[in-house]
Structures are given as C-alpha cells and as structure tokens.
PDB file of N, CA and C in Angstrom:
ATOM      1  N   UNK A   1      26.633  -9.082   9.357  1.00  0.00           N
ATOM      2  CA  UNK A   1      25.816  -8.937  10.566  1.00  0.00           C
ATOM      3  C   UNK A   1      25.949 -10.223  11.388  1.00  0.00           C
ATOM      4  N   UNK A   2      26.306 -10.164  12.702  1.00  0.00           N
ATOM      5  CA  UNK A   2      26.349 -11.122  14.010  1.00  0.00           C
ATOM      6  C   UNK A   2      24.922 -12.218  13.465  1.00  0.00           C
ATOM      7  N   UNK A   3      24.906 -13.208  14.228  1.00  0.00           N
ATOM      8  CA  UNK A   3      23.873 -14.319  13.583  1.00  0.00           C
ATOM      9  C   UNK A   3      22.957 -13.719  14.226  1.00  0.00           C
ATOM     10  N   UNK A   4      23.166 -13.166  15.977  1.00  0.00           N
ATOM     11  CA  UNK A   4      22.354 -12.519  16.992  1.00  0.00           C
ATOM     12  C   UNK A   4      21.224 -11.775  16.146  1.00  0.00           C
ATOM     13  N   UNK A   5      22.075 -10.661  15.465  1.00  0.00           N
ATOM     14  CA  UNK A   5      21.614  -9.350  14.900  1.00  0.00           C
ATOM     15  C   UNK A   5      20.466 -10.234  13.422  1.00  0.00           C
ATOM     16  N   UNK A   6      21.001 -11.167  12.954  1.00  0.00           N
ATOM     17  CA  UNK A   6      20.053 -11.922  11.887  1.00  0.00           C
ATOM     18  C   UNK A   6      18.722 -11.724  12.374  1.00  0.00           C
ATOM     19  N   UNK A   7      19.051 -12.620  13.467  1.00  0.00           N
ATOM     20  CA  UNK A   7      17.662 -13.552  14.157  1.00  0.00           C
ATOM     21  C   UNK A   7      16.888 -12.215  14.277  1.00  0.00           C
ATOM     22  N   UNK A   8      17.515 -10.976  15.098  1.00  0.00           N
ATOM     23  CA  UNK A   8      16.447  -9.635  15.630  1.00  0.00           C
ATOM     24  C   UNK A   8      15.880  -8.917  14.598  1.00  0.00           C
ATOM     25  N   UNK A   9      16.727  -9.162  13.880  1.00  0.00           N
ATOM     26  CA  UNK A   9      15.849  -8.550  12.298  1.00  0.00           C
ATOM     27  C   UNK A   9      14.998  -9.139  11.564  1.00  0.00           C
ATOM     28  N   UNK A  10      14.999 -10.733  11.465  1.00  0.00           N
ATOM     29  CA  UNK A  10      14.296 -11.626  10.925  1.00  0.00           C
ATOM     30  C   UNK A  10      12.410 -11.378  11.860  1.00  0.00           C
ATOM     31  N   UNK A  11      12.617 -11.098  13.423  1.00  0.00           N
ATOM     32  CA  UNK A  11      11.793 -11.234  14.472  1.00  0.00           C
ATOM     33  C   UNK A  11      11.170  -9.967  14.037  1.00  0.00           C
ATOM     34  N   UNK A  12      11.740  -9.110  13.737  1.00  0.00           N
ATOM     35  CA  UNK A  12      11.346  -7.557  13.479  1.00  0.00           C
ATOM     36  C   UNK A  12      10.482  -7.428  12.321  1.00  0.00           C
ATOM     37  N   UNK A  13      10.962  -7.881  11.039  1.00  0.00           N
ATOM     38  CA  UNK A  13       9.910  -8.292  10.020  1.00  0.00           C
ATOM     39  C   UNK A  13       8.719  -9.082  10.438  1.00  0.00           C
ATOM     40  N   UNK A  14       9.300 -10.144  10.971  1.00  0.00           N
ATOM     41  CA  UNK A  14       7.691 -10.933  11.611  1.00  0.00           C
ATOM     42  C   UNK A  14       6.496  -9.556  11.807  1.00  0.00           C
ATOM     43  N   UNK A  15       6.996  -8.835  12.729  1.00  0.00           N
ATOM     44  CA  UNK A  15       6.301  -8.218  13.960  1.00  0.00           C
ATOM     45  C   UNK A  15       5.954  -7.365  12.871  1.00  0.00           C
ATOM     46  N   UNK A  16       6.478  -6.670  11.906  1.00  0.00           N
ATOM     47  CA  UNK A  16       5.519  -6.013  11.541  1.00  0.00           C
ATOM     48  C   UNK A  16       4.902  -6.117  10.191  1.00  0.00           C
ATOM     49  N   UNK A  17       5.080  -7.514   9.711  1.00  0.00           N
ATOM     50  CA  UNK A  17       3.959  -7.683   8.980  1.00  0.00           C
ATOM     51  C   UNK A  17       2.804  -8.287   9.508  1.00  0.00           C
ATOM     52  N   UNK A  18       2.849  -8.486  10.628  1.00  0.00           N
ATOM     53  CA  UNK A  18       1.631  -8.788  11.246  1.00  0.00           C
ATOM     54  C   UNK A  18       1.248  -7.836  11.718  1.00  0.00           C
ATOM     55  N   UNK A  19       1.805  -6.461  12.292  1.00  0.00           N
ATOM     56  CA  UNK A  19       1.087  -5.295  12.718  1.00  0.00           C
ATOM     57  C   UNK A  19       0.552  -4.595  11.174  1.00  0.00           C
ATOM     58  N   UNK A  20       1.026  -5.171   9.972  1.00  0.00           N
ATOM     59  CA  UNK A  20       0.588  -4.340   8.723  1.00  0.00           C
ATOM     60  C   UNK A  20      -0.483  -5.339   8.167  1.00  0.00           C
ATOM     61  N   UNK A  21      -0.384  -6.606   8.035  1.00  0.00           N
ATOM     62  CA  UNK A  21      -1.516  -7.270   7.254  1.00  0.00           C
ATOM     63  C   UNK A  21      -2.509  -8.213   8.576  1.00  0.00           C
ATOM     64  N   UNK A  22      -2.409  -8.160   9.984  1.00  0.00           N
ATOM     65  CA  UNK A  22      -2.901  -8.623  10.831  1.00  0.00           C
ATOM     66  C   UNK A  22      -3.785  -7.577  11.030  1.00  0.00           C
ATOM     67  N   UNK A  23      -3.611  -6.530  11.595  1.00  0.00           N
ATOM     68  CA  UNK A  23      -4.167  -5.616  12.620  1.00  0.00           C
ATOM     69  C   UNK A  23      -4.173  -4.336  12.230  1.00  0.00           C
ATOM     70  N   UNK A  24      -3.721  -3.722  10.392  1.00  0.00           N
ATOM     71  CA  UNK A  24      -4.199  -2.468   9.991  1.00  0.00           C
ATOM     72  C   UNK A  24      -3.208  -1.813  10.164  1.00  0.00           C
ATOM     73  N   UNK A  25      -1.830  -1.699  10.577  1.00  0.00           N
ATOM     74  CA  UNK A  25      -1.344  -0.135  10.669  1.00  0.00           C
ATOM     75  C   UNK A  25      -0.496  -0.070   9.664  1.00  0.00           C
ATOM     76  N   UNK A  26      -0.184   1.366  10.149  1.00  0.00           N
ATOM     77  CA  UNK A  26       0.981   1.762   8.043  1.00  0.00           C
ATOM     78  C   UNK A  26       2.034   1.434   8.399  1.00  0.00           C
ATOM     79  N   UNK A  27       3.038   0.840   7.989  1.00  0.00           N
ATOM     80  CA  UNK A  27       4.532   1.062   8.466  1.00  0.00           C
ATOM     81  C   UNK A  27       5.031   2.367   8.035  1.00  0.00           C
ATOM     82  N   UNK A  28       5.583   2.953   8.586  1.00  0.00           N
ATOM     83  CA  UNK A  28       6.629   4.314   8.348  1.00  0.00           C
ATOM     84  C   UNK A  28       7.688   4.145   7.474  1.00  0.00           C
ATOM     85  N   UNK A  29       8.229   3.001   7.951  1.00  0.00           N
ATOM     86  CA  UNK A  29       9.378   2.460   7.447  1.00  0.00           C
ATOM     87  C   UNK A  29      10.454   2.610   8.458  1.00  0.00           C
ATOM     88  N   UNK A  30      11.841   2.155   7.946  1.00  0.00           N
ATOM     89  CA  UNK A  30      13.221   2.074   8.913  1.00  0.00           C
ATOM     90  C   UNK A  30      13.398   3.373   9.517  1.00  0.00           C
ATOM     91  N   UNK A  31      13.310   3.649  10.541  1.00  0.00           N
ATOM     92  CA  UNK A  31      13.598   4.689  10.813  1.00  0.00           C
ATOM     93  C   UNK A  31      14.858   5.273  11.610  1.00  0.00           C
ATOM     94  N   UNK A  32      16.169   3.918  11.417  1.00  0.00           N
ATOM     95  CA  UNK A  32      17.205   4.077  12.103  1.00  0.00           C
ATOM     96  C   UNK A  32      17.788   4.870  12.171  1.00  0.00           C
ATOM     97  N   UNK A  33      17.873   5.492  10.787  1.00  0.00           N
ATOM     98  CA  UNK A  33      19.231   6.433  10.506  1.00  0.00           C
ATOM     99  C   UNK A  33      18.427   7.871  10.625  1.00  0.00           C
ATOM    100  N   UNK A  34      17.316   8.207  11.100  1.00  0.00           N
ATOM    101  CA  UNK A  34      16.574   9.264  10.659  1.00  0.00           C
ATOM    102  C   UNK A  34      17.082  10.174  11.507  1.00  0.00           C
ATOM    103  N   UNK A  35      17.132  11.119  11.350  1.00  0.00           N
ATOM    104  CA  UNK A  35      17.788  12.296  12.061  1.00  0.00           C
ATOM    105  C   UNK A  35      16.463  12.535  13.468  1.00  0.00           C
ATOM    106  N   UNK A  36      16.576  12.431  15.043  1.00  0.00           N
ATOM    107  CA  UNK A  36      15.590  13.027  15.432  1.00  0.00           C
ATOM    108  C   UNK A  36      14.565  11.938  15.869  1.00  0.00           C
ATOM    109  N   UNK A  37      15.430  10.396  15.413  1.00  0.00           N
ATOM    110  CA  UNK A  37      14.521   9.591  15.843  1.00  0.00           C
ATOM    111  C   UNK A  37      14.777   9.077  17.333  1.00  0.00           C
ATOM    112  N   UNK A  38      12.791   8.833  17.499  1.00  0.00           N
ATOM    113  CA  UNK A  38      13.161   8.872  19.240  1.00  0.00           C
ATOM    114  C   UNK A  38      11.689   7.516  19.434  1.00  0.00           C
ATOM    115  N   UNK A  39      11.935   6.865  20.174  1.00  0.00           N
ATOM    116  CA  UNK A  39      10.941   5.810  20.940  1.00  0.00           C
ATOM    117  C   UNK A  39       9.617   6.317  20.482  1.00  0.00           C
ATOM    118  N   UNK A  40       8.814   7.577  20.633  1.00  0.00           N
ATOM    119  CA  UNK A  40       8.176   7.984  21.065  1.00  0.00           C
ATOM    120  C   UNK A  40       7.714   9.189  20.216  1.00  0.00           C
ATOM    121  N   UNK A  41       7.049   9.268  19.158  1.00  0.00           N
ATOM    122  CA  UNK A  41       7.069  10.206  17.684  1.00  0.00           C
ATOM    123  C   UNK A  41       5.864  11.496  18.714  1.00  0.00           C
ATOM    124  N   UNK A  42       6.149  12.217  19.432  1.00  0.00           N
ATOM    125  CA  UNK A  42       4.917  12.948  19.982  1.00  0.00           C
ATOM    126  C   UNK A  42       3.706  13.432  19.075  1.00  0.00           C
ATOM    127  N   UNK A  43       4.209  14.032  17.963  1.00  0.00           N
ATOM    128  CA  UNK A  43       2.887  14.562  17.291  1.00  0.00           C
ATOM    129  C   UNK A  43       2.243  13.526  16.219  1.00  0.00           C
ATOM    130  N   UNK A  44       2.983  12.861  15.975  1.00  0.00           N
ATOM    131  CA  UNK A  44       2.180  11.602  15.516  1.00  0.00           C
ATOM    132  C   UNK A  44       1.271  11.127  16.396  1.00  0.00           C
ATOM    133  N   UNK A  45       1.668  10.449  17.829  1.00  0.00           N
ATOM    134  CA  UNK A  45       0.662  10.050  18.836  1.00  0.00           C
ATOM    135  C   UNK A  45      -0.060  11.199  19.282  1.00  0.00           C
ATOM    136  N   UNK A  46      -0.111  12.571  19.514  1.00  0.00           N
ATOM    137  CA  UNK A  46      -0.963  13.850  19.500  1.00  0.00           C
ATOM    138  C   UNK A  46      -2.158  13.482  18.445  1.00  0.00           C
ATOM    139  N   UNK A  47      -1.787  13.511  17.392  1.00  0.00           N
ATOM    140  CA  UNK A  47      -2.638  13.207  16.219  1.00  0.00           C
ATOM    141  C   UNK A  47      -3.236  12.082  16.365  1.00  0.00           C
ATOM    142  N   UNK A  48      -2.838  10.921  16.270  1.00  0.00           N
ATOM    143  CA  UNK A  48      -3.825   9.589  16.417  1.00  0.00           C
ATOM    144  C   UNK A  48      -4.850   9.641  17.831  1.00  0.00           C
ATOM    145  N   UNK A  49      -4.362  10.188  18.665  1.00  0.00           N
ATOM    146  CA  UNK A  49      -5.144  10.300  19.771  1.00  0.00           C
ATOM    147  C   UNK A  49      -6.203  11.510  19.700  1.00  0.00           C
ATOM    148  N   UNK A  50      -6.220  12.545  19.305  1.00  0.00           N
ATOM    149  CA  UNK A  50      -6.742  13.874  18.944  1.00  0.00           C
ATOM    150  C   UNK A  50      -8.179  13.154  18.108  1.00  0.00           C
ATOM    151  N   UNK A  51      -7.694  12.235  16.705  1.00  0.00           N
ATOM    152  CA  UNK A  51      -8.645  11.865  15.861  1.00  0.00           C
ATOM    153  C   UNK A  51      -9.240  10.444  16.529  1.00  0.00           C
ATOM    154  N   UNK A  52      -9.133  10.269  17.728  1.00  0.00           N
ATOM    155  CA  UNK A  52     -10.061   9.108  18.844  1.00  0.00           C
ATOM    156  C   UNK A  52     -10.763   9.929  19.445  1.00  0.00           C
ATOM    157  N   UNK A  53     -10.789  11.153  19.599  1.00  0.00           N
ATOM    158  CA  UNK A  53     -11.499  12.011  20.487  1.00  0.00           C
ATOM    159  C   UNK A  53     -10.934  11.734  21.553  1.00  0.00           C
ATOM    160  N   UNK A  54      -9.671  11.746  22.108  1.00  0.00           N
ATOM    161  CA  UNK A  54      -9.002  11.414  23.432  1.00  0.00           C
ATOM    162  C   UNK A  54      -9.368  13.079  24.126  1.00  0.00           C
ATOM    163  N   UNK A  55      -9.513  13.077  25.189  1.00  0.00           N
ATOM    164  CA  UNK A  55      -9.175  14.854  25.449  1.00  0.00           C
ATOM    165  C   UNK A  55      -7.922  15.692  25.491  1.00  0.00           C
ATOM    166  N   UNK A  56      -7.453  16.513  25.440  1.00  0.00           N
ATOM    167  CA  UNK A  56      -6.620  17.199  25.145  1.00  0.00           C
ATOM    168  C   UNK A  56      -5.494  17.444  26.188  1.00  0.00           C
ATOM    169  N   UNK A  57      -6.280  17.301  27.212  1.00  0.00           N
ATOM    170  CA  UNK A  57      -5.309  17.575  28.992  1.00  0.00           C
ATOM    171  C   UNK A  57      -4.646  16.075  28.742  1.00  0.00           C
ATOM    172  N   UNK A  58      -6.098  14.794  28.540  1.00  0.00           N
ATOM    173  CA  UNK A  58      -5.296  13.210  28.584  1.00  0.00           C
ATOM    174  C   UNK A  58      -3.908  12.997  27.794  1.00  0.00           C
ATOM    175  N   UNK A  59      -4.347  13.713  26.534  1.00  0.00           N
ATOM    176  CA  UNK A  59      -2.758  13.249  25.828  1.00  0.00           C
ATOM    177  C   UNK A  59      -1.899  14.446  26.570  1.00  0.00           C
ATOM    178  N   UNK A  60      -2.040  15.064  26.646  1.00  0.00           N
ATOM    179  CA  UNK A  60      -0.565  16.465  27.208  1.00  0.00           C
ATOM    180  C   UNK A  60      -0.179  15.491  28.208  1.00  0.00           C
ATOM    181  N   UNK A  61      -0.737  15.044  29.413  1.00  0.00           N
ATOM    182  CA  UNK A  61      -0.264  14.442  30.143  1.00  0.00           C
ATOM    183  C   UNK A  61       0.245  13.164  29.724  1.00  0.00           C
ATOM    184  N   UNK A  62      -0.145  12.630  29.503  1.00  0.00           N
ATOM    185  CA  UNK A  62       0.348  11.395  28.426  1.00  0.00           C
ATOM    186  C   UNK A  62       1.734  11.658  27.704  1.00  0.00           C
ATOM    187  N   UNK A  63       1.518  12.240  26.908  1.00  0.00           N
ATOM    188  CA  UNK A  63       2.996  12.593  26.581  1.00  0.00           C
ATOM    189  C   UNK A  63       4.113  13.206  27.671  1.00  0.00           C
ATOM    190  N   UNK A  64       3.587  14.004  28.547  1.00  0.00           N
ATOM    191  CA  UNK A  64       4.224  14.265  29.577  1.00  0.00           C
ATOM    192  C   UNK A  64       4.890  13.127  30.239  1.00  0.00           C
ATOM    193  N   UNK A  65       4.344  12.258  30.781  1.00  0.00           N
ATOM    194  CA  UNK A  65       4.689  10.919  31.093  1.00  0.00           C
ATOM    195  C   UNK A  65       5.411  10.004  30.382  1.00  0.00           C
ATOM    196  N   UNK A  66       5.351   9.859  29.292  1.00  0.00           N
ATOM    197  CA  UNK A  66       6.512   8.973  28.124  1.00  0.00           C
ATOM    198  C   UNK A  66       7.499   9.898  27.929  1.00  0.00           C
ATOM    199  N   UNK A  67       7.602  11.254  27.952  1.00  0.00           N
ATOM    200  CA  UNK A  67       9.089  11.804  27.812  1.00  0.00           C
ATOM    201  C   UNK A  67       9.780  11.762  29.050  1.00  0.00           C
ATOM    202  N   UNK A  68       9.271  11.136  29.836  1.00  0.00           N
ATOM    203  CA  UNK A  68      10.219  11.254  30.818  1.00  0.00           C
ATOM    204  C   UNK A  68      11.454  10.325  30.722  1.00  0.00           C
ATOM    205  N   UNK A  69      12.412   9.840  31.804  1.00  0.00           N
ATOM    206  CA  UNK A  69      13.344   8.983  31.279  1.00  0.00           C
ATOM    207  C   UNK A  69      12.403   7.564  32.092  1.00  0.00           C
ATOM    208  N   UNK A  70      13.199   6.462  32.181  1.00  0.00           N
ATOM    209  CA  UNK A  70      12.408   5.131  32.442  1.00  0.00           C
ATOM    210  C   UNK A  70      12.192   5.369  33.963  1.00  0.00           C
ATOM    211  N   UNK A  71      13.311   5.558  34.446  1.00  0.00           N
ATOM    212  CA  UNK A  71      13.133   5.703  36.245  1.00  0.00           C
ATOM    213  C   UNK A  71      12.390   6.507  36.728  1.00  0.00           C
ATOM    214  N   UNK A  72      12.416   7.608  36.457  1.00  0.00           N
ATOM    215  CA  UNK A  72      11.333   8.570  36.752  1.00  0.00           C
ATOM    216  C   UNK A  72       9.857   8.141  36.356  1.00  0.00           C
ATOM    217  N   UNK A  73       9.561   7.494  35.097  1.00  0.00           N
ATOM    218  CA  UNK A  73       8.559   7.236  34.437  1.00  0.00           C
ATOM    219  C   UNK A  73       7.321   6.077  35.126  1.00  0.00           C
ATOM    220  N   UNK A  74       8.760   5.097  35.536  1.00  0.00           N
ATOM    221  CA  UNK A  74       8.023   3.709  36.776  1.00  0.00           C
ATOM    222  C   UNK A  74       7.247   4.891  37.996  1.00  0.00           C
ATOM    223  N   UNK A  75       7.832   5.370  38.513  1.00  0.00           N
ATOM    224  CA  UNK A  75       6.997   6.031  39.494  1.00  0.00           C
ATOM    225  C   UNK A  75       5.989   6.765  39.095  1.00  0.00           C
ATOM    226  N   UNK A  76       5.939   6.647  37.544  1.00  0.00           N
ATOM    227  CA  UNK A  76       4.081   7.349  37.526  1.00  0.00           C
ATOM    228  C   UNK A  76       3.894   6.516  36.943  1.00  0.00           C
ATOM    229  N   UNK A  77       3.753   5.103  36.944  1.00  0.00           N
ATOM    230  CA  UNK A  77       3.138   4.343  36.234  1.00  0.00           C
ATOM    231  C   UNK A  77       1.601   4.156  36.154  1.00  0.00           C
ATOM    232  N   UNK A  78       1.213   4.279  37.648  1.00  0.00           N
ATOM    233  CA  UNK A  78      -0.259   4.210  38.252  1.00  0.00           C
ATOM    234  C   UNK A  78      -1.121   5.328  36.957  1.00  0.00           C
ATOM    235  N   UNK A  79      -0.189   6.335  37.393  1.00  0.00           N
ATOM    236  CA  UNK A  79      -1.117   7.605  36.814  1.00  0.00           C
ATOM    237  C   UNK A  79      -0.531   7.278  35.287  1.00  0.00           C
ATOM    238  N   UNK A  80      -0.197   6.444  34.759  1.00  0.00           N
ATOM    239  CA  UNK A  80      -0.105   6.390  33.192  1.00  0.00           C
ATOM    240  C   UNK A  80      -1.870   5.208  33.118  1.00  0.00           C
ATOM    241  N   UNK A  81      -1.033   4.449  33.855  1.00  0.00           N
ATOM    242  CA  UNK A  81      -2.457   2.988  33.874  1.00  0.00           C
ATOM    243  C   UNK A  81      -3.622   3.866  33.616  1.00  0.00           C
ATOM    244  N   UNK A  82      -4.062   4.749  34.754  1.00  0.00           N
ATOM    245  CA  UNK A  82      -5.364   5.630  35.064  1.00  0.00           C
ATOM    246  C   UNK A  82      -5.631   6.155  33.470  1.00  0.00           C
ATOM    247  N   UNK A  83      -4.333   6.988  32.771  1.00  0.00           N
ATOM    248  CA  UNK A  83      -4.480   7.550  31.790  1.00  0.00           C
ATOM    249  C   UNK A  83      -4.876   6.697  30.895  1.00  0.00           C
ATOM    250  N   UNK A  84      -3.898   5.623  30.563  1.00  0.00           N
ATOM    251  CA  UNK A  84      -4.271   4.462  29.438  1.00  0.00           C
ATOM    252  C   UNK A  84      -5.800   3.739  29.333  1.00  0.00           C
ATOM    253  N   UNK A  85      -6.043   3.618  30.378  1.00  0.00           N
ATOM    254  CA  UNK A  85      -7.776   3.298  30.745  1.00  0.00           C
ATOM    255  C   UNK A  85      -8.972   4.200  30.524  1.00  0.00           C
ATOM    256  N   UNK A  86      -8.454   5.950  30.293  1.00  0.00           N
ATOM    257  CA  UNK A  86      -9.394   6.570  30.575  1.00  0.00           C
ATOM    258  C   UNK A  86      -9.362   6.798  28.355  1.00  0.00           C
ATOM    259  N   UNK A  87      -8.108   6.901  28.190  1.00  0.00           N
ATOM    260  CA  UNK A  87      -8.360   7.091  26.787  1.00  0.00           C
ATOM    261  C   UNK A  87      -8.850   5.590  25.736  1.00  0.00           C
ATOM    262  N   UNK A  88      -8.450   4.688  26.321  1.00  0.00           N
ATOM    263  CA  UNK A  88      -8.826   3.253  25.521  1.00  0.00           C
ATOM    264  C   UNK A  88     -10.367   3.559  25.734  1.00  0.00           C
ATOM    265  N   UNK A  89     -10.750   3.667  27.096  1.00  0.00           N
ATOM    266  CA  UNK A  89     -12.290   3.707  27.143  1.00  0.00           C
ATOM    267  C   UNK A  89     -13.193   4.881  26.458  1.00  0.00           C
ATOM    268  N   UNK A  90     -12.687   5.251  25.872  1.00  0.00           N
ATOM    269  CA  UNK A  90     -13.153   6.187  24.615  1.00  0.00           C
ATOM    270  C   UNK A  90     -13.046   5.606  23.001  1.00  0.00           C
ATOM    271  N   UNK A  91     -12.988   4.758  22.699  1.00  0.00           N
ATOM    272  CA  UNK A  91     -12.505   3.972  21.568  1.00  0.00           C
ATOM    273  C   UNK A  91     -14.284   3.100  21.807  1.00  0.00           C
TER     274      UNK A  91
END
C-alpha cells in the first residue's frame, strides 16, 4: 500500500474508534468489498430515524435528497438544512 493510502487508513481507524468508544456507535465493519455498498445505507437511516420519532414524510424526503447525485443535491441544500433542523429538533 502507497504511504498516502497508510496514512488514510491509519486516520480512518482514528475516526472510528472515537465514533465507537467516544460517542457510542456500533461499527458495521469494512464495508468495501460488500456487494451494494453505497455512501448512504437507506433503511438503516429509515430505521434510526423512525426509532427518534422523526416523521415519516421528514425521512422520505430526506432520503429523497441524499440519493440524489452531488450537483443536483447542492441545489436543495436549503431544503435539506430545513429538514436536518426539523428532525435534530426532535431528539
């Protein structure tokens, strides 16, 4: 492996043992080679949001908005912000 590729993997462990023994979450694990893997796990985030009591239209749209591609996606950013604010403020 490139020294580059060291360092991003070394940074990558950092990050998530601090998202596992800092701040509570599960790791999944590597999910490089997984058949189907994508940025963006929808029914996983359906589910974590569902069990916040998010509403049901907020995540559809929500997910609506992250599947899009990036360019398209900047132009609804506003209406993601609006979204991200309306479901955090339910927590």
């Amino acid at each position: 492996m490139p020294a580059v590729g060291q360092i991003e993997r070394k940074t990558q462990q950092r990050v998530v043992k601090l998202f596992r023994e800092q701040l509570g979450y599960a790791h999944l694990g590597d999910w490089t080679d997984r058949e189907g893997n994508a940025n963006i796990e929808p029914e996983l985030l359906r589910g974590w949001l569902t069990r916040r009591g998010v509403n049901d239209a907020l995540i559809t749209r929500a997910l609506h908005i992250l599947e899009k591609p990036p360019a398209i996606r900047a132009r609804a950013s506003t209406t993601a912000t609006v979204l991200c604010t309306t479901c955090c403020a339910t927590e």
